[in-house]
C-alpha atoms as a PDB file:
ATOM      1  CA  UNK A   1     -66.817 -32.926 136.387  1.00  0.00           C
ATOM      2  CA  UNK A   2     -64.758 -34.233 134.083  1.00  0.00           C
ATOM      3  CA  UNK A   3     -61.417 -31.893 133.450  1.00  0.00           C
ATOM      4  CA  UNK A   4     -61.062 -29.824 130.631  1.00  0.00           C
ATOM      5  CA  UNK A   5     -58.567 -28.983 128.755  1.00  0.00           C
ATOM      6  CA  UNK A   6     -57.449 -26.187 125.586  1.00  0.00           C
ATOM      7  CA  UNK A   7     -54.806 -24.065 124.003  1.00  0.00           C
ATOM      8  CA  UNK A   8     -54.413 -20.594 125.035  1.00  0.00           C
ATOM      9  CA  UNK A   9     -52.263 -18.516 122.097  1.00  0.00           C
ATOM     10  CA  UNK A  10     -52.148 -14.884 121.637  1.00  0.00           C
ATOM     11  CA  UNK A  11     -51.021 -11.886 119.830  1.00  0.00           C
ATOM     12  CA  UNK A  12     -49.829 -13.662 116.906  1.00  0.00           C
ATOM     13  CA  UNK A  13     -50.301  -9.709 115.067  1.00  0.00           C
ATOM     14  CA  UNK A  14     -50.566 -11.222 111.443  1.00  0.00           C
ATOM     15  CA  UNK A  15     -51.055  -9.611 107.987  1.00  0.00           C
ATOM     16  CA  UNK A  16     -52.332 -10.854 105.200  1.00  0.00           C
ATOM     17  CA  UNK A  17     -49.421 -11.976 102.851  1.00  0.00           C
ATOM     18  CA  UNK A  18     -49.152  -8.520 100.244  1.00  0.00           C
ATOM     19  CA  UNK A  19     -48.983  -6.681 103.490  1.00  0.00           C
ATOM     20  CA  UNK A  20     -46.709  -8.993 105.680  1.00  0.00           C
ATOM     21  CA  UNK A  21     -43.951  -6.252 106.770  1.00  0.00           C
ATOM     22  CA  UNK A  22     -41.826  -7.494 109.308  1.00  0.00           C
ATOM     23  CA  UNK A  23     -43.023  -6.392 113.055  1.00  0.00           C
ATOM     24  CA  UNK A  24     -40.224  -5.611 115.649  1.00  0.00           C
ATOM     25  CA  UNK A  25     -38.132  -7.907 112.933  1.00  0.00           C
ATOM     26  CA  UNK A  26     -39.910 -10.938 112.609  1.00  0.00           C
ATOM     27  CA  UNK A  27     -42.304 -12.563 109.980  1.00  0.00           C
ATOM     28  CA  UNK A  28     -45.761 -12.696 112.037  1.00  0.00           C
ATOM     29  CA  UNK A  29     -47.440 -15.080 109.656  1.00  0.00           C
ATOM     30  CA  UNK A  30     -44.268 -17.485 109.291  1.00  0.00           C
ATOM     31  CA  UNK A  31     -44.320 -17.434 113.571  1.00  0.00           C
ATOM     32  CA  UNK A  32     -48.102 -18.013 113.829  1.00  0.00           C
ATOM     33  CA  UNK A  33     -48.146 -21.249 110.870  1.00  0.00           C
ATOM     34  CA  UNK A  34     -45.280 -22.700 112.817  1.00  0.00           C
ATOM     35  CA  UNK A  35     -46.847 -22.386 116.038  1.00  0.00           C
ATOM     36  CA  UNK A  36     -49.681 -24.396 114.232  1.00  0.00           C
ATOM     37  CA  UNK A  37     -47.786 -26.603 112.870  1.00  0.00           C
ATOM     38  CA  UNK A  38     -46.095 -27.219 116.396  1.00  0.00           C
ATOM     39  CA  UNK A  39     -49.487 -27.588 117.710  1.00  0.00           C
ATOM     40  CA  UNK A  40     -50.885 -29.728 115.129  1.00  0.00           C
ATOM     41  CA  UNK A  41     -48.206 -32.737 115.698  1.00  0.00           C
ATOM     42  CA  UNK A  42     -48.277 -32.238 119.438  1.00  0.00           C
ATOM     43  CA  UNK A  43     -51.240 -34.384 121.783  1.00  0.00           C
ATOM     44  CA  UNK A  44     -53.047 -32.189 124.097  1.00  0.00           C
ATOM     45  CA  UNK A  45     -56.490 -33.070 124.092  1.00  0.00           C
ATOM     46  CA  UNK A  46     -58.078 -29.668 123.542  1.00  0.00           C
ATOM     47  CA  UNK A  47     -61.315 -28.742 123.408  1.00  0.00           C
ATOM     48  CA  UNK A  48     -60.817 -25.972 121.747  1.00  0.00           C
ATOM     49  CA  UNK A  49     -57.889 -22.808 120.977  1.00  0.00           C
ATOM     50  CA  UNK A  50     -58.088 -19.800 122.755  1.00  0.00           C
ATOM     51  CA  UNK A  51     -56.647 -16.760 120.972  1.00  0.00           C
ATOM     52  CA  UNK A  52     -56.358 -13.526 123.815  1.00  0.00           C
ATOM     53  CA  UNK A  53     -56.472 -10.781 121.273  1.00  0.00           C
ATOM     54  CA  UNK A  54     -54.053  -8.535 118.859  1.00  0.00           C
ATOM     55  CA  UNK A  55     -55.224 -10.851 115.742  1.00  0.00           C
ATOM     56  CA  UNK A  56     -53.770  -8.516 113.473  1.00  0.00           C
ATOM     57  CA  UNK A  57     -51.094  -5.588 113.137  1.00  0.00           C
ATOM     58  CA  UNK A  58     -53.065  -2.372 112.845  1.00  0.00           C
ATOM     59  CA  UNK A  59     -55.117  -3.792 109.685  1.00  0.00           C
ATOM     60  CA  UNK A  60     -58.286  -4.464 107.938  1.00  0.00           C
ATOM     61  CA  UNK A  61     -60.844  -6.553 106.419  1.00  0.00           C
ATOM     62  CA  UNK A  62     -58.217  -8.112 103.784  1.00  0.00           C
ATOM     63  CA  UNK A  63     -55.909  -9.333 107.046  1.00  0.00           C
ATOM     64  CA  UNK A  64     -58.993 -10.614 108.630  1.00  0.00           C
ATOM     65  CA  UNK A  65     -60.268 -12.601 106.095  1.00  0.00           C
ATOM     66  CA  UNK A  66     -56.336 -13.742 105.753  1.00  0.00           C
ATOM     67  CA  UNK A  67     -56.303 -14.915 109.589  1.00  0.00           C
ATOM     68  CA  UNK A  68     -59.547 -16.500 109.014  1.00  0.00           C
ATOM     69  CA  UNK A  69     -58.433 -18.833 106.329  1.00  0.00           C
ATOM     70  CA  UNK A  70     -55.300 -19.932 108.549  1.00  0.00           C
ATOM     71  CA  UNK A  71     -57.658 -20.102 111.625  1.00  0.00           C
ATOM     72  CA  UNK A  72     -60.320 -22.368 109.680  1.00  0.00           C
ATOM     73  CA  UNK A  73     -57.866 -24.392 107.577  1.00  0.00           C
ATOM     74  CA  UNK A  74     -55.686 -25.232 110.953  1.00  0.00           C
ATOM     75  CA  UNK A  75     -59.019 -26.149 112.823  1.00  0.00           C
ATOM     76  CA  UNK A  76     -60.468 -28.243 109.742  1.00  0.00           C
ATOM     77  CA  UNK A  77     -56.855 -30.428 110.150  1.00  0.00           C
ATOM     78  CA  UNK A  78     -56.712 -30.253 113.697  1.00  0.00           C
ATOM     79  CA  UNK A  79     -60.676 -30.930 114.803  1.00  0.00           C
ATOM     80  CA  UNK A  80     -60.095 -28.387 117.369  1.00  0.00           C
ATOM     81  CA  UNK A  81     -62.545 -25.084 117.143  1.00  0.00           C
ATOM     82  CA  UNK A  82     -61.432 -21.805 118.243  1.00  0.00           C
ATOM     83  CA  UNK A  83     -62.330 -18.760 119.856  1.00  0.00           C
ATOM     84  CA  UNK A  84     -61.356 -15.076 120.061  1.00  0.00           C
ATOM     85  CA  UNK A  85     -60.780 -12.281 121.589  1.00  0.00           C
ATOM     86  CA  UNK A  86     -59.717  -8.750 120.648  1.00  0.00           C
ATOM     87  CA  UNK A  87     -56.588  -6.815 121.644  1.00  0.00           C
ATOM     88  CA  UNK A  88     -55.601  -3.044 121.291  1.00  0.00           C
ATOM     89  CA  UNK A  89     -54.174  -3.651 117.658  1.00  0.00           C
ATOM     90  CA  UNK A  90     -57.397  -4.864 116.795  1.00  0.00           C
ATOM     91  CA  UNK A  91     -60.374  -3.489 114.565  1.00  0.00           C
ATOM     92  CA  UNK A  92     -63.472  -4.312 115.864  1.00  0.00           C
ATOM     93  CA  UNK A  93     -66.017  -3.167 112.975  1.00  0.00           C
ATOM     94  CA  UNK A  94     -63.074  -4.884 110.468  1.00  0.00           C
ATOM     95  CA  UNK A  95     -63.039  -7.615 112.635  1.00  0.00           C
ATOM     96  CA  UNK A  96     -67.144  -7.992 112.754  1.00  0.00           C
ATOM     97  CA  UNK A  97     -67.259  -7.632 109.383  1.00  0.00           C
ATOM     98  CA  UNK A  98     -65.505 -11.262 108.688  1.00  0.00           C
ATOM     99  CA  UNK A  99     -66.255 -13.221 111.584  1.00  0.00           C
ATOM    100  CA  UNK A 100     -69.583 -12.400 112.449  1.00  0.00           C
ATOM    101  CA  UNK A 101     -70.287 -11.014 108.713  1.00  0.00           C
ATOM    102  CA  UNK A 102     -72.179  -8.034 110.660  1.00  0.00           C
ATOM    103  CA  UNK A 103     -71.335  -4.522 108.919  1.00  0.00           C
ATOM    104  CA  UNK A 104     -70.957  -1.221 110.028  1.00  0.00           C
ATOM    105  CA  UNK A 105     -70.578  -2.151 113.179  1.00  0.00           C
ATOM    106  CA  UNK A 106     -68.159  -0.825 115.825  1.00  0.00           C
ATOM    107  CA  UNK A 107     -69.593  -2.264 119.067  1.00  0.00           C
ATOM    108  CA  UNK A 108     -67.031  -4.284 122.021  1.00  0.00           C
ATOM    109  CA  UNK A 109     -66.709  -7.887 121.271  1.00  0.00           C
ATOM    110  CA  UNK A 110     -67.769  -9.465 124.364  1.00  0.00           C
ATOM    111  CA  UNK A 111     -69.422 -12.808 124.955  1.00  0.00           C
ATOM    112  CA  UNK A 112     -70.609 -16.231 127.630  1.00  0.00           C
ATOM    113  CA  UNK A 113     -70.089 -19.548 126.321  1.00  0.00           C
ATOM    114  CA  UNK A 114     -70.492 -22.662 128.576  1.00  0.00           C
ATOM    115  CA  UNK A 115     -68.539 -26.034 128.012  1.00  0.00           C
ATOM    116  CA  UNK A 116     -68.556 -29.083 130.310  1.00  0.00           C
ATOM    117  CA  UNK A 117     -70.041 -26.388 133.207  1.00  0.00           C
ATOM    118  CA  UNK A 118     -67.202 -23.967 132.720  1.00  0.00           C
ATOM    119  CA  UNK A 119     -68.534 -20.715 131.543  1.00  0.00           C
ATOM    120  CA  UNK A 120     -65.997 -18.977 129.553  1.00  0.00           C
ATOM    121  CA  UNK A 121     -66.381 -14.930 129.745  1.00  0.00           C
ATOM    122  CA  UNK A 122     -64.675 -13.025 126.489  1.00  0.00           C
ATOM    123  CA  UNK A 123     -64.514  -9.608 127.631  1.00  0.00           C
ATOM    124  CA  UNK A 124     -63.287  -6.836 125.170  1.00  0.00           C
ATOM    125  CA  UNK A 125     -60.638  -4.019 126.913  1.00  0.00           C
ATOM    126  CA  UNK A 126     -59.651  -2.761 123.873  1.00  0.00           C
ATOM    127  CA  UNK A 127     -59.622   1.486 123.605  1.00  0.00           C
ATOM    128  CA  UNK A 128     -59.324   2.388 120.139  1.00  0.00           C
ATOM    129  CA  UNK A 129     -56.301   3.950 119.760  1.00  0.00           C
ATOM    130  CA  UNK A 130     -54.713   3.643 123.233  1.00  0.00           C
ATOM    131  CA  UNK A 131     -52.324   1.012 124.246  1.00  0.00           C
ATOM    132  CA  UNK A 132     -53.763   0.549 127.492  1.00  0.00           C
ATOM    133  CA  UNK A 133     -57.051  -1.382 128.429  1.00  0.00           C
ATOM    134  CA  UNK A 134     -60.425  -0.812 130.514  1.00  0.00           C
ATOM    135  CA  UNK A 135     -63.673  -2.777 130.257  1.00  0.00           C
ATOM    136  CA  UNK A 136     -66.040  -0.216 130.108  1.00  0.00           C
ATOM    137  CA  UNK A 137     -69.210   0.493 132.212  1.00  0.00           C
ATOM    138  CA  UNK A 138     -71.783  -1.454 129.665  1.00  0.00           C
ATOM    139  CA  UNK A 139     -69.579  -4.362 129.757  1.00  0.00           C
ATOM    140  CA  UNK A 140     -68.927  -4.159 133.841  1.00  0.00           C
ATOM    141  CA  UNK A 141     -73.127  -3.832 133.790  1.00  0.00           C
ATOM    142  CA  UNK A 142     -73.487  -7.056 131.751  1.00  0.00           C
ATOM    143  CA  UNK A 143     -70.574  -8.864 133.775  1.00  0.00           C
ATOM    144  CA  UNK A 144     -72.095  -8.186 137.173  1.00  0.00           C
ATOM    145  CA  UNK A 145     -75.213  -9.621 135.938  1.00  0.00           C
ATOM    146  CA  UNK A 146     -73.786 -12.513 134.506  1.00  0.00           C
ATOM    147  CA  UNK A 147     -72.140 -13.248 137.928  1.00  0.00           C
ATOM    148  CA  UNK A 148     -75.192 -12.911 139.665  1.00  0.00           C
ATOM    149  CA  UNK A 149     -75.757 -17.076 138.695  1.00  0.00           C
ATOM    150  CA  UNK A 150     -72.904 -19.668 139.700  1.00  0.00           C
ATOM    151  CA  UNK A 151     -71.813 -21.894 136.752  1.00  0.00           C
ATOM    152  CA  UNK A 152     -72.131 -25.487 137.719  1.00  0.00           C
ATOM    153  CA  UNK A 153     -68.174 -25.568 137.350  1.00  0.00           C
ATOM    154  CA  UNK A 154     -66.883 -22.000 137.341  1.00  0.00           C
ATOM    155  CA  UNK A 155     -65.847 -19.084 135.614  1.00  0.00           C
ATOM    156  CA  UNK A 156     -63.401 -18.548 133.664  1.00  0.00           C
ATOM    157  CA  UNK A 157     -62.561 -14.931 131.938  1.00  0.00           C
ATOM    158  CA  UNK A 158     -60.651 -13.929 129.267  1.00  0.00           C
ATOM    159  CA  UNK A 159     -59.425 -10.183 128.374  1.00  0.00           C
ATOM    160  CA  UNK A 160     -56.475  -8.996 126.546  1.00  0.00           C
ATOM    161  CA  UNK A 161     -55.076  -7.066 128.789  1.00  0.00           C
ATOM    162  CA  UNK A 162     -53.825  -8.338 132.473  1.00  0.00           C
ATOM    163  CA  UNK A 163     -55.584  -6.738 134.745  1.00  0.00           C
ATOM    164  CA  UNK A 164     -52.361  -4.887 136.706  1.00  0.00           C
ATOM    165  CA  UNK A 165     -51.976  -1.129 137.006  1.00  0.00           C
ATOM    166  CA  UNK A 166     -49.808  -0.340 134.019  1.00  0.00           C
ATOM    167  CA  UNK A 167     -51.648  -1.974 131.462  1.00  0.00           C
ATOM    168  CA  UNK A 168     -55.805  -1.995 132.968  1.00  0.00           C
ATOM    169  CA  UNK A 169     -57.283   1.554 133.664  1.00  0.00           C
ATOM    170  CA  UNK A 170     -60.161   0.604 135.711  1.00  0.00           C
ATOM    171  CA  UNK A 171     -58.992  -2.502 137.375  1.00  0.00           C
ATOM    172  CA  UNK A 172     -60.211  -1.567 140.683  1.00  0.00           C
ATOM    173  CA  UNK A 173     -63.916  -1.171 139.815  1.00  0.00           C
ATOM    174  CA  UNK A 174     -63.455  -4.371 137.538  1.00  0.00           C
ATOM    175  CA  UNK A 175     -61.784  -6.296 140.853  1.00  0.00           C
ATOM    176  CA  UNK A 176     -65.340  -5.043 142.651  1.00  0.00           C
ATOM    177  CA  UNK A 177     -67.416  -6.597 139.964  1.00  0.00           C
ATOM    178  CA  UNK A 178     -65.674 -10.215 140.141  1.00  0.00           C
ATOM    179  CA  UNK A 179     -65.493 -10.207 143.847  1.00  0.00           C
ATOM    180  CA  UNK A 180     -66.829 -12.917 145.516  1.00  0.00           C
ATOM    181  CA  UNK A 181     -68.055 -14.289 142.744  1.00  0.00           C
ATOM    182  CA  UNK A 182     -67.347 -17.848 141.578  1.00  0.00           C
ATOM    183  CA  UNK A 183     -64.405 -16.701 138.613  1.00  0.00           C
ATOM    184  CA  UNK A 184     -61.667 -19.260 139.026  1.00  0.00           C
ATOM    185  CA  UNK A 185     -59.184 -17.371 136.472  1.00  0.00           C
ATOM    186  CA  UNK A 186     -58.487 -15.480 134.395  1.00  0.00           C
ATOM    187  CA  UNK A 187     -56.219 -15.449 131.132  1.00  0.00           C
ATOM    188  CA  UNK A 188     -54.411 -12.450 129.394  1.00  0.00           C
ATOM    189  CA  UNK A 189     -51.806 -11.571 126.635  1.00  0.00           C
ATOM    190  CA  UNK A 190     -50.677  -8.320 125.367  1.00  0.00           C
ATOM    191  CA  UNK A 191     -47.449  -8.314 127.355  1.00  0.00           C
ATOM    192  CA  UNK A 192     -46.266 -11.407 125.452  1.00  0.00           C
ATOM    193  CA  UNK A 193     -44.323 -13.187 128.168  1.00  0.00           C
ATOM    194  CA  UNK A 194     -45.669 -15.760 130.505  1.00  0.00           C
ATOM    195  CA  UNK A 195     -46.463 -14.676 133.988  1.00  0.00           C
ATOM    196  CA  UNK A 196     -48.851 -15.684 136.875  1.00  0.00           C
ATOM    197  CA  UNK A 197     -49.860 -13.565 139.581  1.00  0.00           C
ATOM    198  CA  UNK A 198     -53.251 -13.006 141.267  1.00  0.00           C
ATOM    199  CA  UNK A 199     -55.730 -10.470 141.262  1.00  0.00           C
ATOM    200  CA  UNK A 200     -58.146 -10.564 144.228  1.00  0.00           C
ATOM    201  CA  UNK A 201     -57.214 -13.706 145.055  1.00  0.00           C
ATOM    202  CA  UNK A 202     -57.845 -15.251 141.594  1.00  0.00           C
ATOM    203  CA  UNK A 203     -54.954 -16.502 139.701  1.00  0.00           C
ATOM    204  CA  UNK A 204     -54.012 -14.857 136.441  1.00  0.00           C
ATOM    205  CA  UNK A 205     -52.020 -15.868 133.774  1.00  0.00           C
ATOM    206  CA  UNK A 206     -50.723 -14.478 130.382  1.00  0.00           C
ATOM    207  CA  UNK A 207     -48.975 -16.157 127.752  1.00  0.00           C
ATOM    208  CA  UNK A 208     -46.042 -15.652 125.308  1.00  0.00           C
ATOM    209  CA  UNK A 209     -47.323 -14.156 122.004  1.00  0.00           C
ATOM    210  CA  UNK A 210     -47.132 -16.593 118.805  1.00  0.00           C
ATOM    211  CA  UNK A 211     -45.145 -13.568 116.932  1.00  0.00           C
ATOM    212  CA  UNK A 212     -42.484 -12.467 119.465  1.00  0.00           C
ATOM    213  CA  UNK A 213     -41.507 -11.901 122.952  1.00  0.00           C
ATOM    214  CA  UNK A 214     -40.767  -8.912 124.736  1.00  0.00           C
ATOM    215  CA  UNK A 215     -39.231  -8.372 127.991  1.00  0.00           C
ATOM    216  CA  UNK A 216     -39.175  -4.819 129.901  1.00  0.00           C
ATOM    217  CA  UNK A 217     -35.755  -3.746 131.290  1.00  0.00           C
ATOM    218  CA  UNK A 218     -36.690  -0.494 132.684  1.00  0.00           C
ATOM    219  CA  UNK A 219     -39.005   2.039 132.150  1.00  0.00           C
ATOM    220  CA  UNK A 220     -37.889   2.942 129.202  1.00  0.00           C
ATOM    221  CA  UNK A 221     -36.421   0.356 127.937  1.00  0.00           C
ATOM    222  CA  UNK A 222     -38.035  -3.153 126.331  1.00  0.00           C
ATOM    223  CA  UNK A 223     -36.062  -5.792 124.626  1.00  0.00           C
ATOM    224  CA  UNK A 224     -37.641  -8.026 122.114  1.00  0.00           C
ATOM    225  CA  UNK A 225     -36.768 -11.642 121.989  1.00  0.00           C
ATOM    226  CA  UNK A 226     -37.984 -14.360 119.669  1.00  0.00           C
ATOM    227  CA  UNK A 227     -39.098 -16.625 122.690  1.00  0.00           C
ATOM    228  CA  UNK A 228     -42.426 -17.583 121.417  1.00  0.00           C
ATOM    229  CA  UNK A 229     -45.296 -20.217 122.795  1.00  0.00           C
ATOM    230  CA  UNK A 230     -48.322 -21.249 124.060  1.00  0.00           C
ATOM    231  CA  UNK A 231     -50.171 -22.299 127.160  1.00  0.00           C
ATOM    232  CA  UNK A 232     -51.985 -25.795 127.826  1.00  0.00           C
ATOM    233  CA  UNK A 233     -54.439 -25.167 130.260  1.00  0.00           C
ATOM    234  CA  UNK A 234     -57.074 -27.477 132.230  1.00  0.00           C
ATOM    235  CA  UNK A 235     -59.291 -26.846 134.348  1.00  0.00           C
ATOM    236  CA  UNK A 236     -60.269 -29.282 136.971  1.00  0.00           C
ATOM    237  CA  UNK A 237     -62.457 -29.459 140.345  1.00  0.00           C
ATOM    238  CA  UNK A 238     -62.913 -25.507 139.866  1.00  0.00           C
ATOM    239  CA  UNK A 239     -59.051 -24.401 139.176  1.00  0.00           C
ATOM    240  CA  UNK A 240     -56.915 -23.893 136.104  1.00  0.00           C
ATOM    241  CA  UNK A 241     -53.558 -25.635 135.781  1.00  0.00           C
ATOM    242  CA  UNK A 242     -51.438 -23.575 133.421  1.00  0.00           C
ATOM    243  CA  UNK A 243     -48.372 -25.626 130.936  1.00  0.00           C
ATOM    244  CA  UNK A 244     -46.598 -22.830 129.827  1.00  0.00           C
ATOM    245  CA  UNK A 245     -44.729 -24.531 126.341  1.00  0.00           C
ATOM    246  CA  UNK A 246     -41.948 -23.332 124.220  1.00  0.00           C
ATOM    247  CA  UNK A 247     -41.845 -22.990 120.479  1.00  0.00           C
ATOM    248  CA  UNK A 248     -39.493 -21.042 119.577  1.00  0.00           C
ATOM    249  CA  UNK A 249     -36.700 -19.675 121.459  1.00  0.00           C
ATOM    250  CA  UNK A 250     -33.361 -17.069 120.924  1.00  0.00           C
ATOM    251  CA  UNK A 251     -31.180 -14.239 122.702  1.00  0.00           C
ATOM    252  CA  UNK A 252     -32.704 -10.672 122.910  1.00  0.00           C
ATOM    253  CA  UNK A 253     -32.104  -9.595 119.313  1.00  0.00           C
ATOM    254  CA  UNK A 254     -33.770  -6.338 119.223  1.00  0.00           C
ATOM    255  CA  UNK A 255     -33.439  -3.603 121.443  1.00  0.00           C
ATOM    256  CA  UNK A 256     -36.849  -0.916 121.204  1.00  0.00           C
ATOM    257  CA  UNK A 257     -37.489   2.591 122.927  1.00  0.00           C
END
């Protein structure tokens, strides 16, 4: 197959502009329309932008329908379509609401797309209220199913939260369902750093957030940078080479307990 290749962003945690409060002292929508603009005047030969999840800050439909206009007006300049995923900070009846204009409807966001043979598994670990993730037993039922049949060039899933003990509840009965099954990755946020690792032999990755970066100092303590980005990721011959790229980039400037 021919190699494939697309943005991977996440947790850019914006508000719609009467709203826009600074979170953990930056301006979320100012850090996600630069990223674009970055993006926009850089050559990467995407296919398409992912977005891992935490769309918003704790909002609603009017910060939806705000994202959406940046989201459609970047991708009617750019050519490049998008898709999305949900994160703990999301709202998933809000959410449904503008993007799939279904209403009333609280149900996980989860989805298979196929492009160029890659199937592309959106998987939805949000638990309202909790900071934590889990994919929960009607997704795991519909994943193991899905697995069931290869995709002529792999799988590749995407889930807000890394699947690693402090931030995934179930992640052993998720490792079960993926085992031995023909996933070649699979791409996080939430933590808002960059970091690989692997998970049952598959290689992981998460990305720094479009809004802010955080590193953890001790278990208690977690110091927030402005170190922002994004990842360029292909995927070639069944594996997924991960760019990590800069945008923006300071000292720790905020120190949170």
């Amino acid at each position: 197959m021919k190699e494939l290749t697309f943005i991977h962003l996440s947790d850019p945690h914006v508000l719609a502009p009467n709203k826009q409060l600074f979170v953990r002292g930056v301006n979320t929508e100012t850090q996600f329309c630069h990223c674009q603009k970055v993006l926009l005047n850089t050559e990467t030969n995407a296919a398409f932008t992912l977005i891992s999840g935490d769309l918003i800050h704790d909002g609603d439909e009017t910060d939806y329908r705000h994202l959406k206009k940046l989201l459609d007006d970047g991708a009617a300049k750019s050519h490049i379509p998008y898709m999305l995923a949900l994160g703990n900070h999301d709202t998933r009846r809000s959410f449904r609401s503008v993007f799939l204009q279904e209403k009333n409807s609280n149900r996980a966001y989860y989805h298979s797309t196929t492009i160029q043979g890659i199937r592309f598994i959106v998987l939805d670990s949000m638990i309202p209220g909790k900071v934590e993730g889990t994919i929960d037993e009607e997704q795991l039922e519909w994943l193991e199913n899905l697995l069931k049949t290869e995709a002529k060039a792999g799988t590749v899933i995407i889930m807000h939260h890394p699947p690693v003990k402090e931030h995934f509840i179930n992640k052993e009965q998720f490792g079960q369902v993926i085992k031995n099954t023909d996933v070649i990755g699979i791409l996080s946020g939430h933590i808002h750093r960059y970091s690989q690792f692997y998970f049952n032999s598959i290689p992981c990755f998460t990305v720094n957030s479009t809004a802010y970066g955080m590193v953890k100092i001790n278990e208690n303590i977690t110091t927030t940078t402005k170190l922002t980005g994004y990842n360029i990721v292909t995927v070639k011959n069944k594996k997924l080479f991960v760019q990590p790229q800069t945008v923006t980039t300071d000292k720790p400037y905020l120190l949170s307990v």
